[in-house]
PDB file of N, CA and C in Angstrom:
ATOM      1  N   UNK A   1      30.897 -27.867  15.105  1.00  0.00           N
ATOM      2  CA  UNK A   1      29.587 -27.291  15.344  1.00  0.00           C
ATOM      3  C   UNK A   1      29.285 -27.370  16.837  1.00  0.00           C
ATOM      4  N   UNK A   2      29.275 -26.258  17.069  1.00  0.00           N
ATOM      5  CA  UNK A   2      28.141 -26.288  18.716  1.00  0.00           C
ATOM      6  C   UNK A   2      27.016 -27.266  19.128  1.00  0.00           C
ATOM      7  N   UNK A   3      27.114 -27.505  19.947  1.00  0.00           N
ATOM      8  CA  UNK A   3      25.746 -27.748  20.762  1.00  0.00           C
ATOM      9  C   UNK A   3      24.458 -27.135  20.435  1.00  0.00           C
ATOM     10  N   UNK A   4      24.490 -25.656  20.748  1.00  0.00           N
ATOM     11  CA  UNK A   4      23.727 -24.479  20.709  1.00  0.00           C
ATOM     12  C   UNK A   4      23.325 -24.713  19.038  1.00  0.00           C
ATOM     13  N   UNK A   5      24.041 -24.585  18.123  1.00  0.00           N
ATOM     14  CA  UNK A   5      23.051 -24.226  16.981  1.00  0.00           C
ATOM     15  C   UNK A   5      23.196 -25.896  16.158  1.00  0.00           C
ATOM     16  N   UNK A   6      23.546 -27.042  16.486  1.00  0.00           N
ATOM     17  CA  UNK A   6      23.837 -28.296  15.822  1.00  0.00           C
ATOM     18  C   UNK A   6      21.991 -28.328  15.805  1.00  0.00           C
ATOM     19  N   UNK A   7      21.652 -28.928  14.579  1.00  0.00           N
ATOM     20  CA  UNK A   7      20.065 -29.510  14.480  1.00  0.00           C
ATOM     21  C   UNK A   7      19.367 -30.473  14.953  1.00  0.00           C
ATOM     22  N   UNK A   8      20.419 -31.572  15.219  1.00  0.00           N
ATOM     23  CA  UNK A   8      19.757 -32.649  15.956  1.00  0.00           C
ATOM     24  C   UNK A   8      19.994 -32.284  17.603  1.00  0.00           C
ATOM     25  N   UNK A   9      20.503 -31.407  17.914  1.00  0.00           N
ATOM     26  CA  UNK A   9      20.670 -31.467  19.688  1.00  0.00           C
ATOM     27  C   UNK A   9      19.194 -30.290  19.573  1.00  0.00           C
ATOM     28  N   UNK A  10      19.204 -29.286  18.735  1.00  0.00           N
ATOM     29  CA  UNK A  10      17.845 -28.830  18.692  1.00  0.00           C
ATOM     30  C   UNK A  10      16.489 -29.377  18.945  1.00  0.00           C
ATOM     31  N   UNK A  11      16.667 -30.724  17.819  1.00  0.00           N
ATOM     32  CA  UNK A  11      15.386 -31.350  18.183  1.00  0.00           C
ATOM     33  C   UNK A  11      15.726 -32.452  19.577  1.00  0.00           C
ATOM     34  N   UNK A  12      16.724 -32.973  19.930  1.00  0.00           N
ATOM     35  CA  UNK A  12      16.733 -33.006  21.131  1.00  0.00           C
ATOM     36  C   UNK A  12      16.162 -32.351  22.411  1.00  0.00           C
ATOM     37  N   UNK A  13      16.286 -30.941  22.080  1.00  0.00           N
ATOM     38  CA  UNK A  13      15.594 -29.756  23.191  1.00  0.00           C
ATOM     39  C   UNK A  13      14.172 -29.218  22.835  1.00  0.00           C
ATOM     40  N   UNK A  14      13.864 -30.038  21.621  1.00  0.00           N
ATOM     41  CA  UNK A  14      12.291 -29.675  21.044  1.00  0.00           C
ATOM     42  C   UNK A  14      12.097 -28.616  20.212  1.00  0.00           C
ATOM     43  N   UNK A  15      13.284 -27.877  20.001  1.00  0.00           N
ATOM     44  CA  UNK A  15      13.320 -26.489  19.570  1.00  0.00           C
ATOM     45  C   UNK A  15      12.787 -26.633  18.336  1.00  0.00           C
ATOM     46  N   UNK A  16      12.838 -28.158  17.381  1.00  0.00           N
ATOM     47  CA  UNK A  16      12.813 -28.518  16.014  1.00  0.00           C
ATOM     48  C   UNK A  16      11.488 -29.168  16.185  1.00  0.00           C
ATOM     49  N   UNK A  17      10.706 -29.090  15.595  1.00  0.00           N
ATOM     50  CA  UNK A  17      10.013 -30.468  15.095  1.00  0.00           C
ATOM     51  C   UNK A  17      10.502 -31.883  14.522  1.00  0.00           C
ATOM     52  N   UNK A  18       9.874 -33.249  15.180  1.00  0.00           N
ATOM     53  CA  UNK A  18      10.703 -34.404  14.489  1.00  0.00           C
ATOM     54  C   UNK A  18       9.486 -35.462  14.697  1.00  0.00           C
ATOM     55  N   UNK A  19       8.785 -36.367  14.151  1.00  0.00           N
ATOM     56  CA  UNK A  19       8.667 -37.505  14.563  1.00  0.00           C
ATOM     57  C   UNK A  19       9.367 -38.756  15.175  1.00  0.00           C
ATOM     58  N   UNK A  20       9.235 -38.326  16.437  1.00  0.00           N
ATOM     59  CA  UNK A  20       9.398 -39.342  17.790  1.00  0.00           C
ATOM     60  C   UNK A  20       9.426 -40.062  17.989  1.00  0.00           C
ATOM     61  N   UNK A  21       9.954 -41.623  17.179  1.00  0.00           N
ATOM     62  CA  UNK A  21       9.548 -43.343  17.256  1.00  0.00           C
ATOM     63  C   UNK A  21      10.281 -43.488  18.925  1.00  0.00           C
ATOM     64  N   UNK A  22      11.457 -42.993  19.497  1.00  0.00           N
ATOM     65  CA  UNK A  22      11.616 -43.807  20.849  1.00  0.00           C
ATOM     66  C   UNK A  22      11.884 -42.658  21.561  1.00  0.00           C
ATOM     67  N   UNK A  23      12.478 -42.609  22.737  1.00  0.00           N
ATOM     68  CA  UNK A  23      13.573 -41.880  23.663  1.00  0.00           C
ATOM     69  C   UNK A  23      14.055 -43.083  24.673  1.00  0.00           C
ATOM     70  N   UNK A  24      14.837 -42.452  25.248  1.00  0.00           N
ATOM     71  CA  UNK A  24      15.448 -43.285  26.816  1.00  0.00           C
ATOM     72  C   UNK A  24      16.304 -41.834  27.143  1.00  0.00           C
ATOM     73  N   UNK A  25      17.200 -42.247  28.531  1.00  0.00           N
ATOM     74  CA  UNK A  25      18.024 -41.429  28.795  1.00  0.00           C
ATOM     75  C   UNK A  25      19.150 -40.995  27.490  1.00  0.00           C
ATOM     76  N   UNK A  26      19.982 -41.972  26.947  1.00  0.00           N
ATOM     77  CA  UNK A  26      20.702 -41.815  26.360  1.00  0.00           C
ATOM     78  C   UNK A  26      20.545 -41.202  24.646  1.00  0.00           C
ATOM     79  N   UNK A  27      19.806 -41.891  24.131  1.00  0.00           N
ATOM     80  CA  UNK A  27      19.352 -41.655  22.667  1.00  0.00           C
ATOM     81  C   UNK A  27      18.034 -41.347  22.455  1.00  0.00           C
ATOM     82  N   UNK A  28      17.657 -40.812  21.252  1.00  0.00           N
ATOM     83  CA  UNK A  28      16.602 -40.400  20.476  1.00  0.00           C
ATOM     84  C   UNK A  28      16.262 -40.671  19.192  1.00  0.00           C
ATOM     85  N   UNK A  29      15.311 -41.249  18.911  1.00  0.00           N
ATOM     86  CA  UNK A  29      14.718 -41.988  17.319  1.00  0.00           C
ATOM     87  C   UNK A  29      13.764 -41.442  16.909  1.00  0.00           C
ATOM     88  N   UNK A  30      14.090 -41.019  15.346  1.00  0.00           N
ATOM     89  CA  UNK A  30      12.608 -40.288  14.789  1.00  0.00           C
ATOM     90  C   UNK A  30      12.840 -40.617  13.485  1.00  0.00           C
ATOM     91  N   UNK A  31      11.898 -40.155  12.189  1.00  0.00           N
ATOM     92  CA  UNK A  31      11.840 -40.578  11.256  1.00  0.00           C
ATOM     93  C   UNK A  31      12.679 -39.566  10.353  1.00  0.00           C
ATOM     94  N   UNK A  32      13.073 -40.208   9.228  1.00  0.00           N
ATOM     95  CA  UNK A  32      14.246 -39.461   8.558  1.00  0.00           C
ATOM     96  C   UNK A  32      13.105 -38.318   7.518  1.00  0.00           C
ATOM     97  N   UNK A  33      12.911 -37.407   7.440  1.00  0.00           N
ATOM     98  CA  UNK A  33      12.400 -36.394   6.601  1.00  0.00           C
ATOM     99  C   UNK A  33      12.395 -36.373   5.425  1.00  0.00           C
ATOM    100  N   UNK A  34      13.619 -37.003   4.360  1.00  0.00           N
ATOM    101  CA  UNK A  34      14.218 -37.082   3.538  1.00  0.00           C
ATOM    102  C   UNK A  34      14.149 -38.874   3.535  1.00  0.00           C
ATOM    103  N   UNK A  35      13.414 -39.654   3.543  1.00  0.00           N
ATOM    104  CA  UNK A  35      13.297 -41.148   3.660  1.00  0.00           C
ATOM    105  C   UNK A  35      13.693 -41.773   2.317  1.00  0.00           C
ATOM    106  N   UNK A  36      14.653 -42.730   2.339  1.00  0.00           N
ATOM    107  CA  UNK A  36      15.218 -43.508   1.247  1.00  0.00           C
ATOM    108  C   UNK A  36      14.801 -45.068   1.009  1.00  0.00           C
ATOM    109  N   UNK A  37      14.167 -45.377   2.446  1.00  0.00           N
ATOM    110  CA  UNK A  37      13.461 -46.618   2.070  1.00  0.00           C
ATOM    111  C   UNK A  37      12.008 -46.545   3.042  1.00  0.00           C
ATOM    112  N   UNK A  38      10.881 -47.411   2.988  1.00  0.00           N
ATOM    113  CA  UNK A  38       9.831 -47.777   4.273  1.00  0.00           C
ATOM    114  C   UNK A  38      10.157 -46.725   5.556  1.00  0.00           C
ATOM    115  N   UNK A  39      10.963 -47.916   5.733  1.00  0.00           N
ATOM    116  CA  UNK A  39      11.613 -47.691   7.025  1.00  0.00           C
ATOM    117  C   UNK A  39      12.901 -46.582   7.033  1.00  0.00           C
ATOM    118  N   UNK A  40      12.948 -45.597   7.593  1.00  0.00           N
ATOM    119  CA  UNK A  40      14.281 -44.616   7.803  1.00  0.00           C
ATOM    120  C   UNK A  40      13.960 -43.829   8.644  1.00  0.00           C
ATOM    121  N   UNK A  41      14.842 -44.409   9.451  1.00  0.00           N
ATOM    122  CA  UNK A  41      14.467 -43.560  11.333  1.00  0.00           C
ATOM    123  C   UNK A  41      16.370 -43.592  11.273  1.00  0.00           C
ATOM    124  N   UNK A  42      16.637 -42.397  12.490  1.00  0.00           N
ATOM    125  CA  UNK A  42      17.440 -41.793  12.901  1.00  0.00           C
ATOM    126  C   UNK A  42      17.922 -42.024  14.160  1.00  0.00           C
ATOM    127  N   UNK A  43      18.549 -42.575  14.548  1.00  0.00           N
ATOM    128  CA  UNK A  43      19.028 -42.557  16.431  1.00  0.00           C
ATOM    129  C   UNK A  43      20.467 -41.562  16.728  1.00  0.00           C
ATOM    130  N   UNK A  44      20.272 -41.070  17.335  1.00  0.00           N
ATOM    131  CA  UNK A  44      21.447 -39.816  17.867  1.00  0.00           C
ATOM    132  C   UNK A  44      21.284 -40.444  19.306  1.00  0.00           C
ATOM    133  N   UNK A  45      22.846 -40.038  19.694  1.00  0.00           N
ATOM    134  CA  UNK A  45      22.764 -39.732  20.782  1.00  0.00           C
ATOM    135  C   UNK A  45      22.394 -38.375  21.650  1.00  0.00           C
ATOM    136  N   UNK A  46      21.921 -38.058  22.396  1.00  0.00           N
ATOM    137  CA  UNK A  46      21.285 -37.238  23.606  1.00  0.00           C
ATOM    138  C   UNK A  46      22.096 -36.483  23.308  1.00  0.00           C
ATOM    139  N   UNK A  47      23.474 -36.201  24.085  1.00  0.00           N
ATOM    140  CA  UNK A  47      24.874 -35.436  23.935  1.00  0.00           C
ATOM    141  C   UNK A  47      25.599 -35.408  22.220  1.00  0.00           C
ATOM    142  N   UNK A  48      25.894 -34.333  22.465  1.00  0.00           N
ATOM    143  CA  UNK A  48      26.272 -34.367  21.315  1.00  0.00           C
ATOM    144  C   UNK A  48      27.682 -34.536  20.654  1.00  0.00           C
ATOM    145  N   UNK A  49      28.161 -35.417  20.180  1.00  0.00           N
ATOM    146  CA  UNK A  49      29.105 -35.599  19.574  1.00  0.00           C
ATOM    147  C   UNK A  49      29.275 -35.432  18.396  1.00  0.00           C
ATOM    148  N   UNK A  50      30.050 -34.917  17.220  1.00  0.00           N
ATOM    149  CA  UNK A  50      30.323 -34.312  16.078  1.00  0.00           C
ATOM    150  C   UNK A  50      30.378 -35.776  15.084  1.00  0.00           C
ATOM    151  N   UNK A  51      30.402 -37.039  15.093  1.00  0.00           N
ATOM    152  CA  UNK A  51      30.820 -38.074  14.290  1.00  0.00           C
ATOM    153  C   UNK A  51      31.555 -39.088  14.862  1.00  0.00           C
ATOM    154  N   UNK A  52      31.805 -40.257  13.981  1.00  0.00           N
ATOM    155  CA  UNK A  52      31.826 -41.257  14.493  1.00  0.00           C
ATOM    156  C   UNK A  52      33.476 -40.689  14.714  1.00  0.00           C
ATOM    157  N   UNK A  53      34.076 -40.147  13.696  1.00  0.00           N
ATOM    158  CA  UNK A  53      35.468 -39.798  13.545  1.00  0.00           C
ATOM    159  C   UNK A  53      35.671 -39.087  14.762  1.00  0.00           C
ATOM    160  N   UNK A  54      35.102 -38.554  15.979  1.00  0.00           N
ATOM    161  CA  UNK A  54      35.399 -38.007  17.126  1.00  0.00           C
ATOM    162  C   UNK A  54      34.779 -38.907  18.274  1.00  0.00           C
ATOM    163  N   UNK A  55      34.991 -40.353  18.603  1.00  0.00           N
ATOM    164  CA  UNK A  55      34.446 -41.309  19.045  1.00  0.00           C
ATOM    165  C   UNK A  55      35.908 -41.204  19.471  1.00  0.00           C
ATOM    166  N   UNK A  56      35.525 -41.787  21.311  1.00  0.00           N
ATOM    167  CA  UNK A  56      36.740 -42.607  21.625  1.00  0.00           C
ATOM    168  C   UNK A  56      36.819 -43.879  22.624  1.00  0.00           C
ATOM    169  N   UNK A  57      37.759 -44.478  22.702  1.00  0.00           N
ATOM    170  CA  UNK A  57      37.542 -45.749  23.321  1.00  0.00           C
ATOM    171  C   UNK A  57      36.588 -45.447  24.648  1.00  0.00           C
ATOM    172  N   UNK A  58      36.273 -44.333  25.594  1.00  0.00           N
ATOM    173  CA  UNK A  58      35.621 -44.236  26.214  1.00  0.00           C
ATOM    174  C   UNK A  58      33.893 -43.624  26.071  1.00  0.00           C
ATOM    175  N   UNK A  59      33.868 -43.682  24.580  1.00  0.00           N
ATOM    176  CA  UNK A  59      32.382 -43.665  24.332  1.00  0.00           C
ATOM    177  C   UNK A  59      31.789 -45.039  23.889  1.00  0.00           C
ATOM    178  N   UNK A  60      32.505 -46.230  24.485  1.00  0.00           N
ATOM    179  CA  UNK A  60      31.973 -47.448  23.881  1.00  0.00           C
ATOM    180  C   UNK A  60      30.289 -47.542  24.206  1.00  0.00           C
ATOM    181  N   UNK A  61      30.128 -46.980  25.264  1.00  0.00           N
ATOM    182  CA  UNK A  61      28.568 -46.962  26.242  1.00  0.00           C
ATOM    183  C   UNK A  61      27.643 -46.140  25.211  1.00  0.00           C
ATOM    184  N   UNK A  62      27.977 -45.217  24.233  1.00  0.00           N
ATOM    185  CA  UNK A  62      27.605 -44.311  23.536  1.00  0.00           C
ATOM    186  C   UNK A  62      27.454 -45.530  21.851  1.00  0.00           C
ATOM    187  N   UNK A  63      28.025 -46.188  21.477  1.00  0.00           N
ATOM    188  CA  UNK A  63      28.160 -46.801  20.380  1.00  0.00           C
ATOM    189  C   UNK A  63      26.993 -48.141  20.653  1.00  0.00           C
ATOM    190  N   UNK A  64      27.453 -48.508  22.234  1.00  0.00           N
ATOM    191  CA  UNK A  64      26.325 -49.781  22.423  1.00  0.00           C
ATOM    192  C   UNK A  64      24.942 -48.981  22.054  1.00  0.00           C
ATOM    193  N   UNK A  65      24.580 -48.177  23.279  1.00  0.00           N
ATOM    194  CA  UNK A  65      23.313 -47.679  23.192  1.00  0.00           C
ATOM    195  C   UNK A  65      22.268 -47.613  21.591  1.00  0.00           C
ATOM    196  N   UNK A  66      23.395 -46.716  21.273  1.00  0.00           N
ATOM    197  CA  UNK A  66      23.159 -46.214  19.680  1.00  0.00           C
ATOM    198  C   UNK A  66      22.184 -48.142  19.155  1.00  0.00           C
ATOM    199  N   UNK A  67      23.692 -48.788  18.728  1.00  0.00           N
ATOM    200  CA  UNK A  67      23.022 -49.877  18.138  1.00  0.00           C
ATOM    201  C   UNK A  67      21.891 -50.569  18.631  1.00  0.00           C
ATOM    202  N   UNK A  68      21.890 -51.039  19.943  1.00  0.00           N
ATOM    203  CA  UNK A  68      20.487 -51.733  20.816  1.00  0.00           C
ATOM    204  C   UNK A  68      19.645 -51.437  20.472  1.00  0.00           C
ATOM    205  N   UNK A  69      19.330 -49.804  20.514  1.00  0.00           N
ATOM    206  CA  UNK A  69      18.127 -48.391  20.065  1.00  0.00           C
ATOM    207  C   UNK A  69      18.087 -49.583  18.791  1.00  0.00           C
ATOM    208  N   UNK A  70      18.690 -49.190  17.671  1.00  0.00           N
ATOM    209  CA  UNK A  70      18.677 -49.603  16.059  1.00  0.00           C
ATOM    210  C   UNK A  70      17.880 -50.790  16.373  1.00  0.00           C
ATOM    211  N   UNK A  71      18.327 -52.180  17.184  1.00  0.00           N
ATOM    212  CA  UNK A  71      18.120 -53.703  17.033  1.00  0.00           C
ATOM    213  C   UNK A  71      16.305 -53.657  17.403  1.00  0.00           C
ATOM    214  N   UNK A  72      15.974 -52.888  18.822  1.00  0.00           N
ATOM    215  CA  UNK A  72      14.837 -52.335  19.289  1.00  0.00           C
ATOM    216  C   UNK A  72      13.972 -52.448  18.312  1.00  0.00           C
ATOM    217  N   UNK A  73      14.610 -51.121  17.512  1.00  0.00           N
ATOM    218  CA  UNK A  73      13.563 -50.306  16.530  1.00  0.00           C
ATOM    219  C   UNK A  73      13.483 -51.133  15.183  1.00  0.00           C
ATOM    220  N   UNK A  74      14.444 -52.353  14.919  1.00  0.00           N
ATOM    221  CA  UNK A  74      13.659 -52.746  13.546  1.00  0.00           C
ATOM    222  C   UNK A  74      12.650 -54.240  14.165  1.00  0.00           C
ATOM    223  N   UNK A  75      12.626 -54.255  15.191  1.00  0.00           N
ATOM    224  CA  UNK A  75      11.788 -55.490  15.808  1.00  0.00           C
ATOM    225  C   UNK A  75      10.008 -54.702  15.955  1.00  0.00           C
ATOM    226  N   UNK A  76      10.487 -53.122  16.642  1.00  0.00           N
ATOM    227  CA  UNK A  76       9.267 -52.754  16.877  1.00  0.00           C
ATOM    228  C   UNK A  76       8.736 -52.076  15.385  1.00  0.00           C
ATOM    229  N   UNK A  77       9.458 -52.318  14.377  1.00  0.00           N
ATOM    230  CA  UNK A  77       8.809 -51.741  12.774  1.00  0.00           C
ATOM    231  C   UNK A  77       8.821 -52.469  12.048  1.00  0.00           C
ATOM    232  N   UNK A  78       9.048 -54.067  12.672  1.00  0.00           N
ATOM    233  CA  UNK A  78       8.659 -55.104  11.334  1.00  0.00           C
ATOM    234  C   UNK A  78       9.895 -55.798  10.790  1.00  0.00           C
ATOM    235  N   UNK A  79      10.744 -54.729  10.360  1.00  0.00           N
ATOM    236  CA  UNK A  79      11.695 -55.259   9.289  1.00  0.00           C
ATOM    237  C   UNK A  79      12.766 -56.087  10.028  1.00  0.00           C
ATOM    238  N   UNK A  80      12.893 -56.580  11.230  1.00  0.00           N
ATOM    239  CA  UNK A  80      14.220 -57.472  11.930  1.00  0.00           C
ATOM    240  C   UNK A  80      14.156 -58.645  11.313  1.00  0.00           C
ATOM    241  N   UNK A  81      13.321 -59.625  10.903  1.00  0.00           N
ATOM    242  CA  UNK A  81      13.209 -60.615  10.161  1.00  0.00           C
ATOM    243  C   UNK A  81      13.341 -60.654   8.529  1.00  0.00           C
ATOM    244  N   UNK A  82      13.436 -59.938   8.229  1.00  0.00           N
ATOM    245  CA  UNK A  82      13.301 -59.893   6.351  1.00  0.00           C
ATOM    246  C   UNK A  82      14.748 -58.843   6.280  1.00  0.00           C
ATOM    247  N   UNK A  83      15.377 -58.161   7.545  1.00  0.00           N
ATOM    248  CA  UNK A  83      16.873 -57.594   7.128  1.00  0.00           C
ATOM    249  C   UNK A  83      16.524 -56.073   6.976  1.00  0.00           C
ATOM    250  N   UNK A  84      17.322 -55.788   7.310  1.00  0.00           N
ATOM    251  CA  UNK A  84      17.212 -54.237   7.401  1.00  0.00           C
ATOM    252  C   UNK A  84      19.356 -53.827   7.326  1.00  0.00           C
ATOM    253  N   UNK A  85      19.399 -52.606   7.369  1.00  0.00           N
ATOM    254  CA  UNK A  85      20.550 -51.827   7.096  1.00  0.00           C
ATOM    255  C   UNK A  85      21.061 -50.229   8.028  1.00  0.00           C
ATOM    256  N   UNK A  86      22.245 -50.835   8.381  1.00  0.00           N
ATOM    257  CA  UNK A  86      22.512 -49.398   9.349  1.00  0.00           C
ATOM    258  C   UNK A  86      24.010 -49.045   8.923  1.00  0.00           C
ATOM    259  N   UNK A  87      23.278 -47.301   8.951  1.00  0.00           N
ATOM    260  CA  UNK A  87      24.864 -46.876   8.288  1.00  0.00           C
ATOM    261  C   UNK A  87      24.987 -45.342   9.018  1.00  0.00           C
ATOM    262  N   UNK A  88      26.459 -45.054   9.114  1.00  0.00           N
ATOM    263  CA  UNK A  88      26.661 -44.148   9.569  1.00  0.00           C
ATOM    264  C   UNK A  88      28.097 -43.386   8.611  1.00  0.00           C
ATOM    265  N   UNK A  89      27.839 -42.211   8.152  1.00  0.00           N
ATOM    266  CA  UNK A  89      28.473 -41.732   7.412  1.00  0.00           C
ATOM    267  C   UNK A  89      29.171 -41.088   8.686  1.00  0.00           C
ATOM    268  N   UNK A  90      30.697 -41.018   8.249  1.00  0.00           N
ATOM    269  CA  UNK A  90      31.542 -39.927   9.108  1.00  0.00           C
ATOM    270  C   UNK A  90      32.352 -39.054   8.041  1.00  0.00           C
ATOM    271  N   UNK A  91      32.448 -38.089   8.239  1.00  0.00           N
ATOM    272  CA  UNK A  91      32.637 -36.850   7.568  1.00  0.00           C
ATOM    273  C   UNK A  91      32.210 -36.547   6.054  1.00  0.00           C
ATOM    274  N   UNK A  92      32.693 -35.225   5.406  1.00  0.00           N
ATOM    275  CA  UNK A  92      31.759 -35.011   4.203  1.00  0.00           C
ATOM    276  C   UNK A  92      32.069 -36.182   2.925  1.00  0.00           C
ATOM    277  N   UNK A  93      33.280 -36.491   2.962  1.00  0.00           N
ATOM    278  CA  UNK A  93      33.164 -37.753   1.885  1.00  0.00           C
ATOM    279  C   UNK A  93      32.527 -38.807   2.566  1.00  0.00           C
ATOM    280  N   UNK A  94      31.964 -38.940   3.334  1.00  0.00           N
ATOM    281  CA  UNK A  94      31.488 -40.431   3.724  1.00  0.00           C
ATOM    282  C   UNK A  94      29.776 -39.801   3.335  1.00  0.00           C
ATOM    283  N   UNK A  95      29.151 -38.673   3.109  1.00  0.00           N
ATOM    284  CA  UNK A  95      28.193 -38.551   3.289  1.00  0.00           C
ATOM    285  C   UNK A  95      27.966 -37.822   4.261  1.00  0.00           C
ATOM    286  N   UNK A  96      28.305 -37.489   5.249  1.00  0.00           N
ATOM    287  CA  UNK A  96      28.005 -36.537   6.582  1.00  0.00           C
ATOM    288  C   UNK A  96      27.621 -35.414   6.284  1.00  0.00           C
ATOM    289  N   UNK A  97      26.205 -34.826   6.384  1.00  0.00           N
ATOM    290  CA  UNK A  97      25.565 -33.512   6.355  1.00  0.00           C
ATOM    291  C   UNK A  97      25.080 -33.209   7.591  1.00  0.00           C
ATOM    292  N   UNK A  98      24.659 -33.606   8.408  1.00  0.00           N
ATOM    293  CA  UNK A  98      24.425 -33.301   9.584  1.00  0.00           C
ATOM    294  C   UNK A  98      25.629 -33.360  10.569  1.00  0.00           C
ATOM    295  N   UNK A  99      26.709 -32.502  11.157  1.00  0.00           N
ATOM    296  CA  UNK A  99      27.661 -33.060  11.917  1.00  0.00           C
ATOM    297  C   UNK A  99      27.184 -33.556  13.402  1.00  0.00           C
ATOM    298  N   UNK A 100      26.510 -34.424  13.835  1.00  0.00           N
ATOM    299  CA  UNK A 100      26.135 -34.946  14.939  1.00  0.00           C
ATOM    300  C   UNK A 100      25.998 -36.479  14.721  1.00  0.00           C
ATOM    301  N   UNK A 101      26.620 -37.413  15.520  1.00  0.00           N
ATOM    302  CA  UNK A 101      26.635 -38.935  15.211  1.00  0.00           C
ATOM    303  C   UNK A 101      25.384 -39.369  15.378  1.00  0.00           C
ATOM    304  N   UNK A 102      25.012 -40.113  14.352  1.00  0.00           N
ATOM    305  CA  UNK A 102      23.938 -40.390  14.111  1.00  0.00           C
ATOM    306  C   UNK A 102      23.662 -42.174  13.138  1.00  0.00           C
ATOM    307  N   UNK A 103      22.762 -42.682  13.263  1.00  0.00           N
ATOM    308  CA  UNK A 103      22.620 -44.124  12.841  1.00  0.00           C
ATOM    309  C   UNK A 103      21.608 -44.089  12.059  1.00  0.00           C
ATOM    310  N   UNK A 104      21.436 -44.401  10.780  1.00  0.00           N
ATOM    311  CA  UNK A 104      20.853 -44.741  10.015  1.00  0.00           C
ATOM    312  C   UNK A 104      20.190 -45.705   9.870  1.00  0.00           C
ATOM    313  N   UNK A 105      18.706 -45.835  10.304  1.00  0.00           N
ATOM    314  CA  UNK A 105      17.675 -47.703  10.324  1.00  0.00           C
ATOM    315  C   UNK A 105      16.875 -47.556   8.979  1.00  0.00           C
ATOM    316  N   UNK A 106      17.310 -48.285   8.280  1.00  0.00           N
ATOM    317  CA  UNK A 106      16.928 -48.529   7.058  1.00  0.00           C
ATOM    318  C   UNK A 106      16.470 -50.266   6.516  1.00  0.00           C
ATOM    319  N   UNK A 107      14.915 -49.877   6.193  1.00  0.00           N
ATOM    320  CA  UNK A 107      14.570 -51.332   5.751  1.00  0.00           C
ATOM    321  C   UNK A 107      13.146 -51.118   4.953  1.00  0.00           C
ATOM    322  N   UNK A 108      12.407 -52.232   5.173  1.00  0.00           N
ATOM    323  CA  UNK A 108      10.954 -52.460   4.282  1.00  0.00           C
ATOM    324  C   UNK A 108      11.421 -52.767   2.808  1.00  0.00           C
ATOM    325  N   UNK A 109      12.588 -53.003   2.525  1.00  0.00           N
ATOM    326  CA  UNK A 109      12.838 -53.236   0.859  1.00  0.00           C
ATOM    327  C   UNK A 109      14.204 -53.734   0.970  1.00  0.00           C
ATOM    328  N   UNK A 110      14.219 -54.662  -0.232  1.00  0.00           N
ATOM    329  CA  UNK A 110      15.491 -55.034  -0.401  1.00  0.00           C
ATOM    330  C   UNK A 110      16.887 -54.001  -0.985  1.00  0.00           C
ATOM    331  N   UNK A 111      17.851 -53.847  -0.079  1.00  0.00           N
ATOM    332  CA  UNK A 111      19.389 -53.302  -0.312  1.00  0.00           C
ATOM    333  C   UNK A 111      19.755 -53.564  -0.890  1.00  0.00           C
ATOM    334  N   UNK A 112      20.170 -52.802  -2.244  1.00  0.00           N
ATOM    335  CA  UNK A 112      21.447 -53.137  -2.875  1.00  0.00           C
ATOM    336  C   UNK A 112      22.411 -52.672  -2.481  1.00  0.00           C
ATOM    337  N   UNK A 113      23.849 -53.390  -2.990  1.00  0.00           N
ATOM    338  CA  UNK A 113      25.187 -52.622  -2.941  1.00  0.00           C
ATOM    339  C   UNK A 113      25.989 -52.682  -4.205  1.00  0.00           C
ATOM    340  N   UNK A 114      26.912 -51.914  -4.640  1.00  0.00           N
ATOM    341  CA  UNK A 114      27.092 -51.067  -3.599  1.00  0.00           C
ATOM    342  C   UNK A 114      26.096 -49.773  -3.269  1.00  0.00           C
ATOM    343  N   UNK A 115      26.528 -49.531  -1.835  1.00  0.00           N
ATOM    344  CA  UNK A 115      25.089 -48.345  -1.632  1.00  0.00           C
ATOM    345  C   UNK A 115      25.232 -47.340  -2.425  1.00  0.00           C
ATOM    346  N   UNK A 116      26.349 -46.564  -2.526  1.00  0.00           N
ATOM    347  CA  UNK A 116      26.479 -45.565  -3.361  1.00  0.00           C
ATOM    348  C   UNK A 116      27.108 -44.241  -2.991  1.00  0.00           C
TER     349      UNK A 116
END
């Protein structure tokens, strides 16, 4: 998938509507539309990369960011103390519908596994 028509680099450029929990240079956090628990916010990176499965040893700066964003955002929503959950599906058997790498912050309730 392009740049040009991928959905999350869209709402990156505003083109989309999203609720906005952070920014910085690197990443972007908003709330998941489709919410599975309390808490379900989204962090992408800025640039767009297709999945974790197209990650390479020189996007380690891209993988930190990502998580920090995540650690950030369950301190500034409560759930860092009572546990929260981050997941990232890479390709269509893992779950991947959106092809853009993306982190899953999931909390306010207790996790089961397996997830499913």
């Amino acid at each position: 998938m392009s740049a040009s028509t991928c959905l999350f680099c869209r709402i990156v450029r505003r083109e989309l509507p999203a609720t906005i929990v952070y920014e910085n240079d690197e990443v972007l956090a908003f709330q998941d539309i489709a919410a599975k628990a309390p808490v379900h916010l989204l962090i992408i990176p800025k640039t767009h990369v297709d999945g974790l499965q197209s990650l390479a040893g020189s996007d380690a700066a891209t993988i930190s960011s990502l998580f920090a964003c995540a650690n950030r955002l369950a301190v500034q929503s409560g759930i860092a103390s009572s546990g929260y959950r981050t997941v990232i599906n890479a390709g269509p058997d893992g779950g991947q519908t959106v092809f853009h790498l993306h982190v899953h912050l999931l909390g306010g309730r207790p996790m089961t596994w397996p997830p499913g």
